[in-house]
Protein backbone atom coordinates (compact mmCIF):
# COMPACT_ATOMS: atom_id res chain seq x y z
CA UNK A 1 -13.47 202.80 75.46
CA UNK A 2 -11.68 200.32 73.29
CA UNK A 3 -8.46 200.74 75.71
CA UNK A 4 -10.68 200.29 78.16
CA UNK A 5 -11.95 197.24 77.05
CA UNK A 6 -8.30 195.60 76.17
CA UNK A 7 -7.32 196.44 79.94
CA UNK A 8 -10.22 194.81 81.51
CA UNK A 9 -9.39 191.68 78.74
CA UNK A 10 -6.18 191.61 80.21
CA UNK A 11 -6.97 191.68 83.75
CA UNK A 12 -9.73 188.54 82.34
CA UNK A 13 -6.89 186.57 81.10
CA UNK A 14 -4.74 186.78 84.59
CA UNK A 15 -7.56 186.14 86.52
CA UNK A 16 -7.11 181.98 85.71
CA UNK A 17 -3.43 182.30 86.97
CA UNK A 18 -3.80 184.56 89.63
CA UNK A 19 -6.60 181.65 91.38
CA UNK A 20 -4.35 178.66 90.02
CA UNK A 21 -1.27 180.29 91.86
CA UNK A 22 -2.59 182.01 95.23
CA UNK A 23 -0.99 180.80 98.43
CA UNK A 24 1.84 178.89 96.01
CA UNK A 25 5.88 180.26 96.64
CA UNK A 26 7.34 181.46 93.42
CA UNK A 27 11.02 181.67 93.94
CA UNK A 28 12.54 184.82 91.73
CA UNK A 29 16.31 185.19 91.24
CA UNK A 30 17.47 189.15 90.51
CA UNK A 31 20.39 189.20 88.94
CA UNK A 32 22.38 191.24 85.63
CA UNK A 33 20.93 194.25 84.19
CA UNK A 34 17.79 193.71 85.68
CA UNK A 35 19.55 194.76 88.97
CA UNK A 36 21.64 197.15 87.37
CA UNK A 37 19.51 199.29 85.76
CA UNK A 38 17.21 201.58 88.13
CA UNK A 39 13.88 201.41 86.06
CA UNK A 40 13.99 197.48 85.15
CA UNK A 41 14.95 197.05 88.84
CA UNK A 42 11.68 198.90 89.98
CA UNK A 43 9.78 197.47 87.38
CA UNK A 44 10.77 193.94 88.71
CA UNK A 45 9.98 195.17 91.85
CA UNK A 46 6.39 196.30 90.49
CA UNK A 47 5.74 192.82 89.83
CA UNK A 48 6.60 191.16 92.88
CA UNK A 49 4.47 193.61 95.05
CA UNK A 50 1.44 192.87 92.53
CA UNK A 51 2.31 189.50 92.91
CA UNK A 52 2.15 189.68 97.04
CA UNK A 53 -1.22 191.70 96.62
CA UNK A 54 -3.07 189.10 94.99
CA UNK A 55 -1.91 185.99 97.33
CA UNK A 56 0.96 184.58 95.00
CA UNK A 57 3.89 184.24 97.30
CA UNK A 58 7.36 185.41 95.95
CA UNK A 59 10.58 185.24 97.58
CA UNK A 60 13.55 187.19 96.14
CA UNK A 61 17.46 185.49 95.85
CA UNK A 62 19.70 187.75 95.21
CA UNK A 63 23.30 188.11 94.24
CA UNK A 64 25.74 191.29 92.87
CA UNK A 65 28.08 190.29 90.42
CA UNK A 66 28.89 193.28 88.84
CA UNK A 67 28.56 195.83 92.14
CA UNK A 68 30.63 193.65 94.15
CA UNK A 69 33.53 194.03 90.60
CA UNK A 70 33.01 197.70 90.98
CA UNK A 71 33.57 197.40 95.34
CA UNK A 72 36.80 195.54 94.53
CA UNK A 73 38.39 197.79 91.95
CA UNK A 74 37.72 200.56 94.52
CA UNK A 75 39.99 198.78 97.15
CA UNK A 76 42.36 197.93 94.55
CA UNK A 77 41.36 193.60 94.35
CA UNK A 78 41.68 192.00 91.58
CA UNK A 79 38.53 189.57 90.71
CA UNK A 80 39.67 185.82 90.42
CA UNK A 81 37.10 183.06 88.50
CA UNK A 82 38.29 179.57 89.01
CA UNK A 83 36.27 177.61 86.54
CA UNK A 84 33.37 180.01 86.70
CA UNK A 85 33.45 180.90 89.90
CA UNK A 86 34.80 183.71 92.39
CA UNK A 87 37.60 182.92 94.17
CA UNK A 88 36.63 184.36 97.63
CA UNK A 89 39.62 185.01 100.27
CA UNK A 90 38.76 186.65 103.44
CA UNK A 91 39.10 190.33 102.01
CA UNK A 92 36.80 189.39 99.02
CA UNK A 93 34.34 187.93 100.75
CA UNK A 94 34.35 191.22 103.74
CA UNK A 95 33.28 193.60 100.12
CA UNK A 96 30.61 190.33 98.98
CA UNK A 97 28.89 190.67 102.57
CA UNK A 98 28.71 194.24 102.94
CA UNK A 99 27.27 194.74 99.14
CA UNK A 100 25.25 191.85 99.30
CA UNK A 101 23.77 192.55 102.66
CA UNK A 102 24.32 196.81 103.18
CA UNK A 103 23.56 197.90 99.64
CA UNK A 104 21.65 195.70 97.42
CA UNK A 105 19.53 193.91 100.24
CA UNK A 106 18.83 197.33 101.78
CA UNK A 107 17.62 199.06 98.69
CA UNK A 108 15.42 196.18 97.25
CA UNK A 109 13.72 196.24 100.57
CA UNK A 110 13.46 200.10 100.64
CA UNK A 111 12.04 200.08 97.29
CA UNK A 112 9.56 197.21 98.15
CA UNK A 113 8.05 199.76 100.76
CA UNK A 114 8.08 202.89 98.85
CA UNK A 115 5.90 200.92 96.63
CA UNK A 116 4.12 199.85 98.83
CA UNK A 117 4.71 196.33 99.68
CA UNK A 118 6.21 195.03 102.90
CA UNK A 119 9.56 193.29 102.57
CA UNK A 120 12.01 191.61 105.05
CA UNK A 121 15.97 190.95 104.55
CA UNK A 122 16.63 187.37 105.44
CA UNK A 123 20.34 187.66 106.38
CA UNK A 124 21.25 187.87 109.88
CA UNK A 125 20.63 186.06 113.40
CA UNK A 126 17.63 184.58 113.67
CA UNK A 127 16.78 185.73 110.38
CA UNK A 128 19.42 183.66 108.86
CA UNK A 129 17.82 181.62 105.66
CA UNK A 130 20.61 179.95 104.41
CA UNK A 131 23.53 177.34 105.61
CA UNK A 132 25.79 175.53 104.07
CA UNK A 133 29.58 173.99 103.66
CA UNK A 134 32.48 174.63 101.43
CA UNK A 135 32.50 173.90 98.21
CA UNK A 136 35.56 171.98 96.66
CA UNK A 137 36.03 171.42 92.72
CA UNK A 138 36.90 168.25 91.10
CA UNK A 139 40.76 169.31 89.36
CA UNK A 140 42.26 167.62 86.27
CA UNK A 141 44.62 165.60 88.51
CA UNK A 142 42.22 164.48 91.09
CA UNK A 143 42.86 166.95 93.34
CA UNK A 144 40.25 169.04 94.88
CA UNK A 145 40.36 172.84 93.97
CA UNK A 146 39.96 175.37 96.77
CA UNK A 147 37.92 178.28 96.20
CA UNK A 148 38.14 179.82 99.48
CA UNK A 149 34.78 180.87 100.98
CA UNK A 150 32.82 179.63 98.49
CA UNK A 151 29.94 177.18 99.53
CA UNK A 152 26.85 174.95 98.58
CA UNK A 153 23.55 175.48 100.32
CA UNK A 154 22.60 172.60 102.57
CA UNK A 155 19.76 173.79 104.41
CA UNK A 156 17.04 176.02 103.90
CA UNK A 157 15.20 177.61 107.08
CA UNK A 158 11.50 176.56 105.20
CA UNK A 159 9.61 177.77 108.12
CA UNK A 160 10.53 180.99 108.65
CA UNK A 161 10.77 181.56 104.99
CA UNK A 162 7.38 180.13 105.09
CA UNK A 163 6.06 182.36 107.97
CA UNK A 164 6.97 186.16 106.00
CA UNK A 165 5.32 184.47 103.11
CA UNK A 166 1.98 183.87 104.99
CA UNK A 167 2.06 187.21 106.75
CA UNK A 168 2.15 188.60 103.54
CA UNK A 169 5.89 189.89 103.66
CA UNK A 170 8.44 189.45 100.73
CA UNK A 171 11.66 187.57 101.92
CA UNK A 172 14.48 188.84 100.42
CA UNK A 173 17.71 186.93 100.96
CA UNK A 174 21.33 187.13 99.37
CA UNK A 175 22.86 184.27 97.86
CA UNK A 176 25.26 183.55 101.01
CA UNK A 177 24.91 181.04 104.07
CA UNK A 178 26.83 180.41 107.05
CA UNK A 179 28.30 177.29 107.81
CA UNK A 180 28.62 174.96 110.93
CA UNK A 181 30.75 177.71 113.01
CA UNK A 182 28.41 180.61 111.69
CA UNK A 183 30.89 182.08 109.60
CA UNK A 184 30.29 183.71 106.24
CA UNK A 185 29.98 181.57 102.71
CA UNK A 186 29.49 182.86 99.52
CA UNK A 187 27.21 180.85 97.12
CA UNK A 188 26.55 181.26 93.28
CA UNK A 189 22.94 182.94 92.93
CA UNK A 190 21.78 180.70 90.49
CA UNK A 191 22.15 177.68 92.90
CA UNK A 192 20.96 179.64 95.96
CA UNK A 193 18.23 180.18 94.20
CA UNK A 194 17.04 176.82 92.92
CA UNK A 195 18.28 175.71 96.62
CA UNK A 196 15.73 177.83 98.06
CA UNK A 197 12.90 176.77 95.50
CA UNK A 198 13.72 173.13 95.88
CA UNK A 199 13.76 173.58 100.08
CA UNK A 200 10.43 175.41 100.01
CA UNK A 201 8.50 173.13 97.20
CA UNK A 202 7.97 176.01 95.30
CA UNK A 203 5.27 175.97 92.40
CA UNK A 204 7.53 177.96 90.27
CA UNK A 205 11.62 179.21 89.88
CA UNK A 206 12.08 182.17 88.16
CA UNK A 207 15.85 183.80 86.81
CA UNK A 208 16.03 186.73 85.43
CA UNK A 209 18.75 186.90 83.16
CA UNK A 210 20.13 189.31 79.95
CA UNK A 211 18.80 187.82 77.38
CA UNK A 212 14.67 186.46 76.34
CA UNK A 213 15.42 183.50 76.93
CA UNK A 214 17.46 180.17 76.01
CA UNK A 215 17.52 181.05 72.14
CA UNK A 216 18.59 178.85 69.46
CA UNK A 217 20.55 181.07 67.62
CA UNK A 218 22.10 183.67 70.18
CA UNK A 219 22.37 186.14 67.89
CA UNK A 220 18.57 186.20 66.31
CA UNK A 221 16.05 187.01 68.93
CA UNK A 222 13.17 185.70 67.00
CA UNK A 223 14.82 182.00 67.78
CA UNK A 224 13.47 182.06 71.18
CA UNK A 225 12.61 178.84 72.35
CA UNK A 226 9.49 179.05 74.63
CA UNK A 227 9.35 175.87 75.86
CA UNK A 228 11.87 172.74 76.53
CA UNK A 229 12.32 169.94 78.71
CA UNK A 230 15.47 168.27 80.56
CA UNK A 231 16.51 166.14 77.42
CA UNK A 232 15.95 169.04 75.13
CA UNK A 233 18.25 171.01 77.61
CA UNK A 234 20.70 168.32 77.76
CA UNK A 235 20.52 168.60 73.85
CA UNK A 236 21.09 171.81 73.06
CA UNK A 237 24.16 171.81 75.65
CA UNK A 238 25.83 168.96 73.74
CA UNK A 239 25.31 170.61 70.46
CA UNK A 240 26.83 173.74 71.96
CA UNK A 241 23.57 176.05 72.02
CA UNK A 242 23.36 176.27 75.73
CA UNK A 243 26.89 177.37 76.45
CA UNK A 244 29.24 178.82 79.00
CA UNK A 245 27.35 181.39 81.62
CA UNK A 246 24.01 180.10 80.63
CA UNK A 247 24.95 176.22 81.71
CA UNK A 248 24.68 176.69 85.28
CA UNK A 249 21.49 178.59 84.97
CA UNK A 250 19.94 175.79 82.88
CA UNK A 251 21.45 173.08 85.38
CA UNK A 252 20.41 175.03 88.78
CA UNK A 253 16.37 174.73 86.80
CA UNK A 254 16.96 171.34 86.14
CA UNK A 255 18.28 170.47 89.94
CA UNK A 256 15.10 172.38 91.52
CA UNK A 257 12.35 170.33 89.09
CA UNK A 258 14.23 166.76 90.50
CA UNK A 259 14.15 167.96 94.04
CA UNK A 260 9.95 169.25 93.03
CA UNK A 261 9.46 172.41 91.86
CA UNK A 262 6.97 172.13 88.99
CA UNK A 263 8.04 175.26 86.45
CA UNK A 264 11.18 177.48 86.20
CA UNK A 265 11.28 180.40 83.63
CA UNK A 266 14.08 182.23 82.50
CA UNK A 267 13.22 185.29 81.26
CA UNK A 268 14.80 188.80 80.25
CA UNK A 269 14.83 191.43 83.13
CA UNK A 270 15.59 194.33 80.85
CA UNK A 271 12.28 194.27 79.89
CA UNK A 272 9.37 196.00 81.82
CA UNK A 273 6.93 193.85 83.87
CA UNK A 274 8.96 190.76 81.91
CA UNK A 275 7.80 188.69 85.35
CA UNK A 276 3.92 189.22 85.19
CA UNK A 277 4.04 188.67 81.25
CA UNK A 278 5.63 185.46 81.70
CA UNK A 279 3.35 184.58 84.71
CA UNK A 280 -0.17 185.66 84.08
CA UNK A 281 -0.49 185.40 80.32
CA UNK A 282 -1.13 182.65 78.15
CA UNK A 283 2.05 183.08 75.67
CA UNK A 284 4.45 184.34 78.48
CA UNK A 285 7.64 185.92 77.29
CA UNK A 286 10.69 183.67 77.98
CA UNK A 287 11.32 180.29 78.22
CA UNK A 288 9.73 177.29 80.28
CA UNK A 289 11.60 174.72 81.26
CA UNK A 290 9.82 171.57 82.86
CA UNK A 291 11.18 168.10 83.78
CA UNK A 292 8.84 166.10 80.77
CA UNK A 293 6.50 167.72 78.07
């Protein structure tokens, strides 16, 4: 009886969020070991068809860092960052589209259904979600640095996003876009993502990441901060706290609250049902990161 009673409290305590956050889009970014390993991934994907049942409206971004490493070595490429970022000639980006698109697209969408959700890859023709241009990097000298097919969203298709939201269908859509001659771009996940949340007004952006959270000391777990703002994060990235991979996750939050979504989260996909915890519970599980306390 007593378990009983603590499942029914816990069902009580989501019940606030789950009428505060029907009909909103929650924008969720897969990515790390929460893609790589099989039970967080269908965990994850647990959540999200909850989510869809009770009216809150997620949409999945995904990328493939370490799949599309593992393509590459098999056909004997050698991976290329230029200041973070994969240098994507036309062979590279031929192994990003078909992982992106044949393998990790497919199977998030498969697994949606077997659990019985209904899911939709947004990826090709008319089902195209994102577009953009090429990206070029300031250099040292001046001189922009090329980074082959590499891009920046600039336009989000909001209403058919919209449309698979309302019909109760999970968009799923990789982090690439095609440009003005509908040709292939590749586009860091973490910025798809907050593109896509910022496009659609979304009430909340989500990225799951490897670790709880933005921590204060990276080695102690227990220094989880659960809550910070965009001067706190501009803080902690001076002092060196927020460094190197986790920088462009905390910018791409920052960049979706200016252009209006009200939360982002980042929170650790290794852990079971992380994205309901940190949704429909009081003291969530990762951390919160909001334009002003």
């Amino acid at each position: 009886m007593d378990q009983a009673i603590r499942k029914a409290e816990v069902l009580i305590e989501a019940l606030s969020y789950i009428r505060n956050f029907r009909d909103k889009l929650t924008v969720i970014k897969l990515g790390g070991s929460a893609m790589e390993e099989p039970e967080a991934l269908r965990a994850t994907l647990q959540d999200v068809v909850f989510m869809e049942t009770v009216g809150m409206r997620p949409i999945l971004v995904h990328g493939g860092g370490k799949p599309i490493d593992r393509a590459m070595a098999q056909a004997g490429l050698q991976p290329r960052k230029v200041q973070g970022r994969r240098y994507t000639d036309e062979d590279t980006l031929n192994i990003v589209v078909n992982v992106l698109i044949k393998e990790i697209n497919a199977d998030i969408e498969n697994q949606i259904k077997q659990l019985g959700g209904r899911a939709v890859g947004l990826h090709t023709g008319s089902l195209q979600a994102l577009f953009g241009e090429k990206l070029l990097l300031p250099g040292e000298n001046g001189e922009p640095i090329d980074l082959g097919r590499v891009g920046n969203v600039t336009r989000v298709d909001r209403t058919l996003i919209e449309n698979f939201c309302r019909a109760d269908v999970v968009p799923i859509i990789p982090s690439l876009a095609w440009d003005a001659n509908n040709q292939w771009l590749n586009i860091n996940a973490d910025t798809a993502a907050a593109a896509v949340a910022a496009h659609v007004q979304a009430e909340k952006l989500v990225l799951l990441t490897d670790t709880p959270g933005i921590l204060r000391d990276r080695h102690d777990e227990s220094s989880l901060l659960t809550s910070l703002d965009a001067a706190g994060c501009q803080q902690l990235i001076h002092d060196g706290v927020i460094e190197s991979g986790m920088i462009p996750k905390v910018e791409a939050c920052l960049e979706s609250l200016r252009a209006g979504v009200r939360k982002t989260h980042m929170i650790d996909g290794r852990v079971r049902h992380s994205l309901l915890s940190e949704i429909y519970t009081d003291k969530g599980v990762g951390t919160e990161i909001v334009l002003h306390k």
